[in-house]
PDB file of N, CA and C in Angstrom:
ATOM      1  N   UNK A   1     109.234 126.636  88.732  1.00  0.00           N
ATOM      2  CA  UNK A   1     107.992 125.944  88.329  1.00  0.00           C
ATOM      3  C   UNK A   1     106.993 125.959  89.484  1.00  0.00           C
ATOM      4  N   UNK A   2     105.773 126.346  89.245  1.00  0.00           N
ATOM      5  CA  UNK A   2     104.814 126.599  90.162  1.00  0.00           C
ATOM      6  C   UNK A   2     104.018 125.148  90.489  1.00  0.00           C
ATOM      7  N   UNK A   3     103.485 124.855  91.388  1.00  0.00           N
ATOM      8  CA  UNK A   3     102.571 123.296  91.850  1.00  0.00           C
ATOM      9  C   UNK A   3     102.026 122.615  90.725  1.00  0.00           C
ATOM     10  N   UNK A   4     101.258 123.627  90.181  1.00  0.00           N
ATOM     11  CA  UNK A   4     100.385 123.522  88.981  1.00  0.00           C
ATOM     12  C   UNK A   4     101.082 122.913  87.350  1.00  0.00           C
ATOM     13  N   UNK A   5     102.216 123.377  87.648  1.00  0.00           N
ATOM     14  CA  UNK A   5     103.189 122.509  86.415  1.00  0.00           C
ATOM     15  C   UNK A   5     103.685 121.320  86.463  1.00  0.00           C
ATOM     16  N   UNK A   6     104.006 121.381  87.613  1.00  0.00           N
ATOM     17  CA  UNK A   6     104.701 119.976  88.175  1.00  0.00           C
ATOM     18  C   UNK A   6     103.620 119.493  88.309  1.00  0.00           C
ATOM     19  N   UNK A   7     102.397 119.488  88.888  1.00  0.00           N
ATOM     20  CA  UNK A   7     100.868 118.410  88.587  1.00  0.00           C
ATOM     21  C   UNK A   7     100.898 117.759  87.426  1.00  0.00           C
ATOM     22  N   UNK A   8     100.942 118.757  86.592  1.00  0.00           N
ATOM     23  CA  UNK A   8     100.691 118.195  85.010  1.00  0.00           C
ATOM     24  C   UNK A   8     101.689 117.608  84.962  1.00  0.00           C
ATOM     25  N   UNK A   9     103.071 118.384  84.658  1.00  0.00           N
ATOM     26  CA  UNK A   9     103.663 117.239  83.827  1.00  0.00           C
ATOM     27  C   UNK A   9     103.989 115.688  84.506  1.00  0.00           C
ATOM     28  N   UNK A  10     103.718 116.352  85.700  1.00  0.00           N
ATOM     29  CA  UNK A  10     103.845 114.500  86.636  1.00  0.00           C
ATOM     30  C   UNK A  10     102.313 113.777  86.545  1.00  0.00           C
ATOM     31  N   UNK A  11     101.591 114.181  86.052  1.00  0.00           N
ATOM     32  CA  UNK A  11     100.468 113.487  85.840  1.00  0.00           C
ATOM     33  C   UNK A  11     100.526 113.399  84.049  1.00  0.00           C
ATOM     34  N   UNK A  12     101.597 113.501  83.488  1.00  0.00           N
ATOM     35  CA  UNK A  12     101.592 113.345  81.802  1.00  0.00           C
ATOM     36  C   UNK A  12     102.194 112.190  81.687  1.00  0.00           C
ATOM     37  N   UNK A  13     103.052 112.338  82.554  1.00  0.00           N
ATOM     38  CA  UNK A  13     104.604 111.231  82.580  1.00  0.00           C
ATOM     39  C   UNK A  13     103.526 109.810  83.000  1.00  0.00           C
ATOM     40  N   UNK A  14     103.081 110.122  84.079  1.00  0.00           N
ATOM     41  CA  UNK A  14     102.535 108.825  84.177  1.00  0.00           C
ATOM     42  C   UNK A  14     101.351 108.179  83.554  1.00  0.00           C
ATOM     43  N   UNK A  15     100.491 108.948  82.597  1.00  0.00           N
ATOM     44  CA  UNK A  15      99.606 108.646  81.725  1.00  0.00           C
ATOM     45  C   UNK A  15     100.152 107.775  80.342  1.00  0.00           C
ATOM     46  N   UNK A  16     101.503 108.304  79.986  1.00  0.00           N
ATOM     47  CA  UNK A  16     102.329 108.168  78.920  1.00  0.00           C
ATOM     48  C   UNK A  16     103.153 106.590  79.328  1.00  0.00           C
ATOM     49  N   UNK A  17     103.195 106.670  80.601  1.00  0.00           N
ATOM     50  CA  UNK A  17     104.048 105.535  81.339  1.00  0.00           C
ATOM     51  C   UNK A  17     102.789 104.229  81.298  1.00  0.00           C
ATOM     52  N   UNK A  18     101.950 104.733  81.842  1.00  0.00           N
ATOM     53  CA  UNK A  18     100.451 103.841  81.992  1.00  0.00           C
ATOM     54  C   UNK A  18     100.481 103.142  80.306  1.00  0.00           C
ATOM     55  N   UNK A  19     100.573 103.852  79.743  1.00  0.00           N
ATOM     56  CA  UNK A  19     100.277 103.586  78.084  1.00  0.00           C
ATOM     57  C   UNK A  19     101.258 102.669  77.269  1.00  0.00           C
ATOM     58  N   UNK A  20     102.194 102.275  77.674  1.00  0.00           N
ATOM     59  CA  UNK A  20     103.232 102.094  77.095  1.00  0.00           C
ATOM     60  C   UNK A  20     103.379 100.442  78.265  1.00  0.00           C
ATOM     61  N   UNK A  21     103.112 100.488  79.498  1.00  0.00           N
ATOM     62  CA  UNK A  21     103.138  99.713  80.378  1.00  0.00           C
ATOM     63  C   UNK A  21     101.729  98.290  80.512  1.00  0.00           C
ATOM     64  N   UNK A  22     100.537  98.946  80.049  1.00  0.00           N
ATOM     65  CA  UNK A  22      99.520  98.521  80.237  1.00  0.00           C
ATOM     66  C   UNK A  22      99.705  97.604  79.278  1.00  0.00           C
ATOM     67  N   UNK A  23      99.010  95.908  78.626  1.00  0.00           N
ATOM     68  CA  UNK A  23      98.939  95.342  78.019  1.00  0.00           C
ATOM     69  C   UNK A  23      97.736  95.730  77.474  1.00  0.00           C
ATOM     70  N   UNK A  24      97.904  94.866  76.468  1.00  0.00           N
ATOM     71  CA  UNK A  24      96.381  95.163  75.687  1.00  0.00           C
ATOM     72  C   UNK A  24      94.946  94.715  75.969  1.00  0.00           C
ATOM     73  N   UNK A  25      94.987  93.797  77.135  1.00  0.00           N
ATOM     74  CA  UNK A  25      94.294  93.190  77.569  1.00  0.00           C
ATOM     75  C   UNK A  25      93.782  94.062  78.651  1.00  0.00           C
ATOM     76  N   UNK A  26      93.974  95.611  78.754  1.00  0.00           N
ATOM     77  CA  UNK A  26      93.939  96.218  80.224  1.00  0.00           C
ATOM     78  C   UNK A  26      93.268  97.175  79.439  1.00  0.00           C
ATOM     79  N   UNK A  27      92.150  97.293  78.180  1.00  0.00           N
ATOM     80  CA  UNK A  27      91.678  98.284  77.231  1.00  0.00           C
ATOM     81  C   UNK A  27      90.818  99.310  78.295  1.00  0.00           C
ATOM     82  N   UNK A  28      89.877  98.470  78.990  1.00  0.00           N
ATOM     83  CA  UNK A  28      89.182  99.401  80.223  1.00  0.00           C
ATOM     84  C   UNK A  28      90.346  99.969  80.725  1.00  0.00           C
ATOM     85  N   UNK A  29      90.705 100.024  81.435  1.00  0.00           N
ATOM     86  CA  UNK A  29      92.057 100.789  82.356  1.00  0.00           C
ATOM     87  C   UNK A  29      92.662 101.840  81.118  1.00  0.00           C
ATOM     88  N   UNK A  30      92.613 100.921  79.985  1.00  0.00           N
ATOM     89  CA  UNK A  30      93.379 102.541  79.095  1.00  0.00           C
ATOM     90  C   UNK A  30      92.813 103.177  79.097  1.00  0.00           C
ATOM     91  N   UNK A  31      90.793 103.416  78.267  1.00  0.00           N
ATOM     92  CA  UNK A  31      90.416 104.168  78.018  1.00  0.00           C
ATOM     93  C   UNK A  31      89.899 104.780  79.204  1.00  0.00           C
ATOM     94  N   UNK A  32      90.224 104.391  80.452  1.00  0.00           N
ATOM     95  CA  UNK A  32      89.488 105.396  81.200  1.00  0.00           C
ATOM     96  C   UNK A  32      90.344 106.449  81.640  1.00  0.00           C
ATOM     97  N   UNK A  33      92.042 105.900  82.278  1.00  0.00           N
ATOM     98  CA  UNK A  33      92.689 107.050  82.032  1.00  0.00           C
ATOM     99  C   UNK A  33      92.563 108.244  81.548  1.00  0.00           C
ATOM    100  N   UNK A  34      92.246 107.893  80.422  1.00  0.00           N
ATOM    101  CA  UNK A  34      93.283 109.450  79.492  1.00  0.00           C
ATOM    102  C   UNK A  34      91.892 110.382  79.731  1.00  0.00           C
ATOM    103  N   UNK A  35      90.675 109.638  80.135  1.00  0.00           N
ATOM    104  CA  UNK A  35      89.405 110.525  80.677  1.00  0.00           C
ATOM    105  C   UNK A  35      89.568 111.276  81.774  1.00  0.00           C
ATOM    106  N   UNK A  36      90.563 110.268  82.753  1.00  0.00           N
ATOM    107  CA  UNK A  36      90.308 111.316  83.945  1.00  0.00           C
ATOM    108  C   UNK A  36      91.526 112.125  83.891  1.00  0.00           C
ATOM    109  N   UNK A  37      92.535 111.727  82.864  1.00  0.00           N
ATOM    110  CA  UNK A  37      93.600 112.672  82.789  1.00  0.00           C
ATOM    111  C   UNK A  37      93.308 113.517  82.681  1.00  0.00           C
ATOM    112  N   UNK A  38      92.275 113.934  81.251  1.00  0.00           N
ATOM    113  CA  UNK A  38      92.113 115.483  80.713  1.00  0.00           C
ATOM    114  C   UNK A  38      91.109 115.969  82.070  1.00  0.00           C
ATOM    115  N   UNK A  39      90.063 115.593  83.158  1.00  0.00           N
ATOM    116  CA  UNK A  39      90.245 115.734  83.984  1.00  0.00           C
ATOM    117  C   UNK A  39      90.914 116.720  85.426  1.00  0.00           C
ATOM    118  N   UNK A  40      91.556 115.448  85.541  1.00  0.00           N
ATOM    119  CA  UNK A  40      92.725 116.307  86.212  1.00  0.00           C
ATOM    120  C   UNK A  40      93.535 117.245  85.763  1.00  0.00           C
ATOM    121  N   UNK A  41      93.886 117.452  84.906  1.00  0.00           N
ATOM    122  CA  UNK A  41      94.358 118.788  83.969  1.00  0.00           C
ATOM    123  C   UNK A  41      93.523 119.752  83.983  1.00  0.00           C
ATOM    124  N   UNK A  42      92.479 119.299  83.410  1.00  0.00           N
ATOM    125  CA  UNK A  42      91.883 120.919  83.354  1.00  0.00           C
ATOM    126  C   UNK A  42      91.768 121.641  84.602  1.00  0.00           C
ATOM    127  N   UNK A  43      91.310 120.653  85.225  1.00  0.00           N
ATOM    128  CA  UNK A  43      91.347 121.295  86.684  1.00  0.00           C
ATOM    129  C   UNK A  43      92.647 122.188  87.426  1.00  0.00           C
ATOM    130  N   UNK A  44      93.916 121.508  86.952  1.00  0.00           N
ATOM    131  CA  UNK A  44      94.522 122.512  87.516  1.00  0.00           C
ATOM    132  C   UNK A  44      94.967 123.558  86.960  1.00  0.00           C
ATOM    133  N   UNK A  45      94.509 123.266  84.918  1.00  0.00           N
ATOM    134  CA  UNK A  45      95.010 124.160  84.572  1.00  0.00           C
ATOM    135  C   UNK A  45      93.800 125.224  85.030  1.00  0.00           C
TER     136      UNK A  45
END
């Protein structure tokens, strides 16, 4: 597995982790995530 895979999927795991962890009361913090997720993804993809 090259840098670039392991980025992602360690930046999936913890988006997915964030999501599941966050209360509902943390709606800012969700929706901004998954913004800078796709983000950071594209970038390395």
């Amino acid at each position: 597995m090259d840098i670039e895979t392991i980025f992602a999927v360690a930046s999936f795991v913890s988006l997915v982790v964030s999501w599941f962890i966050l209360p509902g009361t943390a709606k800012e913090a969700r929706t901004t995530a998954p913004a800078t997720q796709l983000q950071t993804e594209t970038s390395a993809a």
